[in-house]
Protein backbone atom coordinates (compact mmCIF):
# COMPACT_ATOMS: atom_id res chain seq x y z
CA UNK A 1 75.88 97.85 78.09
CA UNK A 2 78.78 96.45 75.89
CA UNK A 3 82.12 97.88 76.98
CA UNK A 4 80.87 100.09 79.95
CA UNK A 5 78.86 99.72 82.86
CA UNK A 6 75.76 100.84 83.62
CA UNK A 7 74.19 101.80 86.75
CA UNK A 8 71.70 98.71 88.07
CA UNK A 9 68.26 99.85 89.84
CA UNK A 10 68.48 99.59 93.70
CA UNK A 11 72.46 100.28 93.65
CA UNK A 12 75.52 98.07 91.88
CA UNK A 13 76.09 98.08 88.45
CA UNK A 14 76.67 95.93 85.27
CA UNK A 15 78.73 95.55 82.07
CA UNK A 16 78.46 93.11 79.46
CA UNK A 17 82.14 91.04 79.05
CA UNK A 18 83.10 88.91 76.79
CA UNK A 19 85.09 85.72 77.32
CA UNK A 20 88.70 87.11 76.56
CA UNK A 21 88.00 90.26 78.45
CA UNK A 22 86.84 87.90 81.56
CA UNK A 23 90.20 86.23 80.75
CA UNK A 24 91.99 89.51 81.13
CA UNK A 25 90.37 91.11 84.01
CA UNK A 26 91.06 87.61 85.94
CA UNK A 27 94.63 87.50 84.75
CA UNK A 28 94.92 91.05 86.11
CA UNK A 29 94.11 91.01 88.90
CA UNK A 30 96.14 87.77 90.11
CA UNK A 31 98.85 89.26 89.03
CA UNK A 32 98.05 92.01 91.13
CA UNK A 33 97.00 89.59 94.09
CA UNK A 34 101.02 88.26 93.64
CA UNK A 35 102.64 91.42 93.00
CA UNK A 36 100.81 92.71 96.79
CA UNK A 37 101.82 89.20 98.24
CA UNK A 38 100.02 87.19 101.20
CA UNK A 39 100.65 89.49 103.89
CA UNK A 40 102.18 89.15 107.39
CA UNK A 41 101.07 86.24 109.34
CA UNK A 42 99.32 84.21 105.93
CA UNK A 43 101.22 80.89 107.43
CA UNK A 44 100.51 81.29 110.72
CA UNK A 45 97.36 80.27 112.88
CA UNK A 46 94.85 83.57 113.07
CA UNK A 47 95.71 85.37 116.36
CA UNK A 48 93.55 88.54 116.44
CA UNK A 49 95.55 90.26 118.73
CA UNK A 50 99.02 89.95 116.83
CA UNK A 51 97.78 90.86 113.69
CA UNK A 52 96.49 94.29 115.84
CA UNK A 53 100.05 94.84 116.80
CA UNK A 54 101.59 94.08 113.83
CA UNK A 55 103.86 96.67 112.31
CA UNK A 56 104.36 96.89 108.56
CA UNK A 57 107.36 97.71 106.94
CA UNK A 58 109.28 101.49 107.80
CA UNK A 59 111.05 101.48 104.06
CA UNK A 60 109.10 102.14 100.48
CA UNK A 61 109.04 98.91 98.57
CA UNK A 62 111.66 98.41 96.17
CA UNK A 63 109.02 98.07 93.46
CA UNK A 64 108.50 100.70 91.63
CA UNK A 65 105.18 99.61 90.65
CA UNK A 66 104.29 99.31 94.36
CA UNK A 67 105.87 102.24 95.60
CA UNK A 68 102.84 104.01 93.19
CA UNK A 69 100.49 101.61 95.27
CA UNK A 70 101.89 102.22 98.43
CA UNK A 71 103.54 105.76 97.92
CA UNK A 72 104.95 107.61 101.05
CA UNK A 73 101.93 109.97 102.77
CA UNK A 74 104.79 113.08 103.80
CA UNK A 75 106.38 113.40 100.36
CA UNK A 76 105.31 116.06 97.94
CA UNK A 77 106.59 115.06 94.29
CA UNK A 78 106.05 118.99 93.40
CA UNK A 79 108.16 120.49 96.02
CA UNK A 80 111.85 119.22 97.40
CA UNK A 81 112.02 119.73 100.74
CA UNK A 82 113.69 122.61 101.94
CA UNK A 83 117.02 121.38 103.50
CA UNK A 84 118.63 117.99 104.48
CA UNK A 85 117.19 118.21 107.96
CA UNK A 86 113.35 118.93 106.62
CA UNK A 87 114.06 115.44 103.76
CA UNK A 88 115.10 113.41 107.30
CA UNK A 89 111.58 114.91 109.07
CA UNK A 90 109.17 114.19 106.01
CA UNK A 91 111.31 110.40 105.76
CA UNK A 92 110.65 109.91 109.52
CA UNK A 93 107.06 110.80 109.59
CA UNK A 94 106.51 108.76 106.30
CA UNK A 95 108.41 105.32 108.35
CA UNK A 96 106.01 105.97 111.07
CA UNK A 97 102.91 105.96 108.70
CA UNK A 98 104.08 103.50 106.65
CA UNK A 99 104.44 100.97 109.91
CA UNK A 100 101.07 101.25 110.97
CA UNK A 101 98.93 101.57 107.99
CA UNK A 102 100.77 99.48 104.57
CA UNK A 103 99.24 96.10 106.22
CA UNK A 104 96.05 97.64 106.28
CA UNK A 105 96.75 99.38 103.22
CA UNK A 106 97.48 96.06 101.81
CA UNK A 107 94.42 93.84 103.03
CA UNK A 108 92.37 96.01 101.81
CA UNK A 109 93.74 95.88 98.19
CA UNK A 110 94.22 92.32 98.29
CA UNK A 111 90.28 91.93 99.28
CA UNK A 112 89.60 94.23 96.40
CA UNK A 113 91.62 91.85 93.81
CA UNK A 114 89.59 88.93 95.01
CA UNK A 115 86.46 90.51 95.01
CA UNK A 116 87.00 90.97 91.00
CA UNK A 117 88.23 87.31 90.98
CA UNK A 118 85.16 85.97 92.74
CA UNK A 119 83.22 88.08 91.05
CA UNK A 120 84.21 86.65 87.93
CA UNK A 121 84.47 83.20 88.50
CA UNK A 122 80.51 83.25 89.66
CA UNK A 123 79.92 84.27 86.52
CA UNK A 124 77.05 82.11 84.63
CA UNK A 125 78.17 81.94 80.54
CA UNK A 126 75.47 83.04 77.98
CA UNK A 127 75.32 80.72 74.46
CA UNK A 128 77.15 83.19 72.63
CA UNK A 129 79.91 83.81 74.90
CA UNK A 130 80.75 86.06 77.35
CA UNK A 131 78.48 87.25 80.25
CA UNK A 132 76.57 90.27 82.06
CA UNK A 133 77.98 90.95 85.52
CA UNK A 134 76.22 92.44 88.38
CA UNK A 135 77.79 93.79 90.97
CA UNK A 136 76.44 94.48 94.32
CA UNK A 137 77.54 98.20 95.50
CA UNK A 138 79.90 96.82 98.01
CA UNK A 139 81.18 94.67 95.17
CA UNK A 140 80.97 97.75 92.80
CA UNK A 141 83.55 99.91 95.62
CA UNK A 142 86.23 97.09 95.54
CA UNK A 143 85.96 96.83 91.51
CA UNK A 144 86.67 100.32 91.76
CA UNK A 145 89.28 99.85 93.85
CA UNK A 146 90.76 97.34 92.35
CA UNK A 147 90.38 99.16 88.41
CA UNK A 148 92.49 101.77 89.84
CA UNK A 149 94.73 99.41 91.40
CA UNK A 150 96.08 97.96 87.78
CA UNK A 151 95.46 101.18 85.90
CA UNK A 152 98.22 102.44 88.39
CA UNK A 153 100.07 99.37 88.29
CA UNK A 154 99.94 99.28 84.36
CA UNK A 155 101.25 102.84 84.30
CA UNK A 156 103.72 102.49 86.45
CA UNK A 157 105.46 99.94 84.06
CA UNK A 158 104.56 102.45 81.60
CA UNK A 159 106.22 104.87 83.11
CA UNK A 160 102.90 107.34 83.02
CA UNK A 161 103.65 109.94 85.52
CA UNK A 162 100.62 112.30 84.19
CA UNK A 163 97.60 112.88 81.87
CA UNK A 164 99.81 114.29 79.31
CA UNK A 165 101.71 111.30 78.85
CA UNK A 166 97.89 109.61 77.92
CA UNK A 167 98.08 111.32 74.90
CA UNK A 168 101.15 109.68 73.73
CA UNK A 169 99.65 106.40 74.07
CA UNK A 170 97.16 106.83 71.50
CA UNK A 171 100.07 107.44 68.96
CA UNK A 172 101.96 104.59 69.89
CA UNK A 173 102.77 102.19 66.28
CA UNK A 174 101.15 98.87 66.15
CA UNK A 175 104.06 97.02 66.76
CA UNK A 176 105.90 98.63 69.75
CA UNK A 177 105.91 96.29 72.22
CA UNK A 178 104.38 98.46 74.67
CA UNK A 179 100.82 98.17 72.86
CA UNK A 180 99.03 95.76 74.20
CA UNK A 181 99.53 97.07 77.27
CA UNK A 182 98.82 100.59 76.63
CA UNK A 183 95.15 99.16 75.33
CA UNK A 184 94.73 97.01 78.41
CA UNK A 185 95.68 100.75 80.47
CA UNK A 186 93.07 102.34 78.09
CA UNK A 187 90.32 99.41 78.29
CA UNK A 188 90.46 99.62 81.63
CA UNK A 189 90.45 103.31 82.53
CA UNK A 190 87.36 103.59 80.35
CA UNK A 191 85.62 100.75 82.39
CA UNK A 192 86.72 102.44 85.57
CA UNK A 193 85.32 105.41 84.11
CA UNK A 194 81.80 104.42 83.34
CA UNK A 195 81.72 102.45 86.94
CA UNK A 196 82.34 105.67 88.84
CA UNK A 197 79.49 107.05 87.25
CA UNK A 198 77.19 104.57 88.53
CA UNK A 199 77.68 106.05 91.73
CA UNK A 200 75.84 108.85 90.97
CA UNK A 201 71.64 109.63 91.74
């Protein structure tokens, strides 16, 4: 179980972690929980029926990193579109998307980033150091979720744009300043890795 998780009877799963990869994971993913932000209405009183009508932005963040979380759904980075009139359709259709699904978009990756910090934080230390966690399968979906969440995030900063550009991670020299978080990237696509197969009979 050290390193990777493995697939718990009954559904969930569960990895072995020691304390500085606890640390890690937690750091992580509030610093993903920031980078997201609150969302709309966080410091006003819950109205059900405003945050139904609530429209989310038109415009792609300024981000980079979360314009790879939140990238436009009428864009195709393989193909330019075909004349100045067809880039104003696909940035129209993209506004209208955006507007009424980045909040949702956005809950739902927040919820993920707190699941991993709950998670976490429930955790019950063994003597040596370190812990097992066991994850639920709902809780094993938003882990997921969130993994792939900083793995993008991560690579965005690391200016990954395919699987090719993996390979030139592992050749990296110990003291580019890049390293530690190319291994963080790496750690945690092989934990992402291993969960997803946990989801399988």
């Amino acid at each position: 179980m050290p390193g990777h998780f493995e697939p718990l009877p009954g559904g969930g799963a569960a990895v072995a972690l020691d304390d500085v990869e606890i640390s890690i994971i937690r750091s992580l993913a509030v610093q993903l929980l920031e980078l997201i932000g609150p969302g709309p209405g966080a410091d006003a009183p819950d109205d059900p029926l405003a945050e139904l009508f609530a429209e989310g932005p038109s415009e792609p963040p300024a981000d980079p990193v979360l314009r790879r979380l939140f990238p436009d759904a009428y864009s195709d980075p393989g193909k330019a579109p075909g004349s100045p009139a067809e880039a104003e359709e696909w940035r129209a259709y993209s506004a209208e998307f955006r507007r009424y699904t980045e909040n949702d978009l956005r809950a739902g990756k927040r919820e993920n980033a707190l699941a991993v910090i709950r998670t976490l934080d429930a955790l019950a230390p063994v003597d040596e150091g370190g812990a097992v966690l066991k994850l639920s399968p709902e809780e094993s979906r938003q882990w997921l979720g969130a993994l792939n969440d900083l793995r993008l995030a991560i690579g965005s900063r690391l200016e990954i744009t395919d699987e090719n550009d993996t390979d030139l991670l592992y050749r990296l020299p110990d003291d580019d300043p890049r390293k530690p978080m190319v291994m963080a990237y790496l750690w945690l696509g092989g934990l992402q890795e291993t969960l997803v197969t946990t989801f399988t009979p």
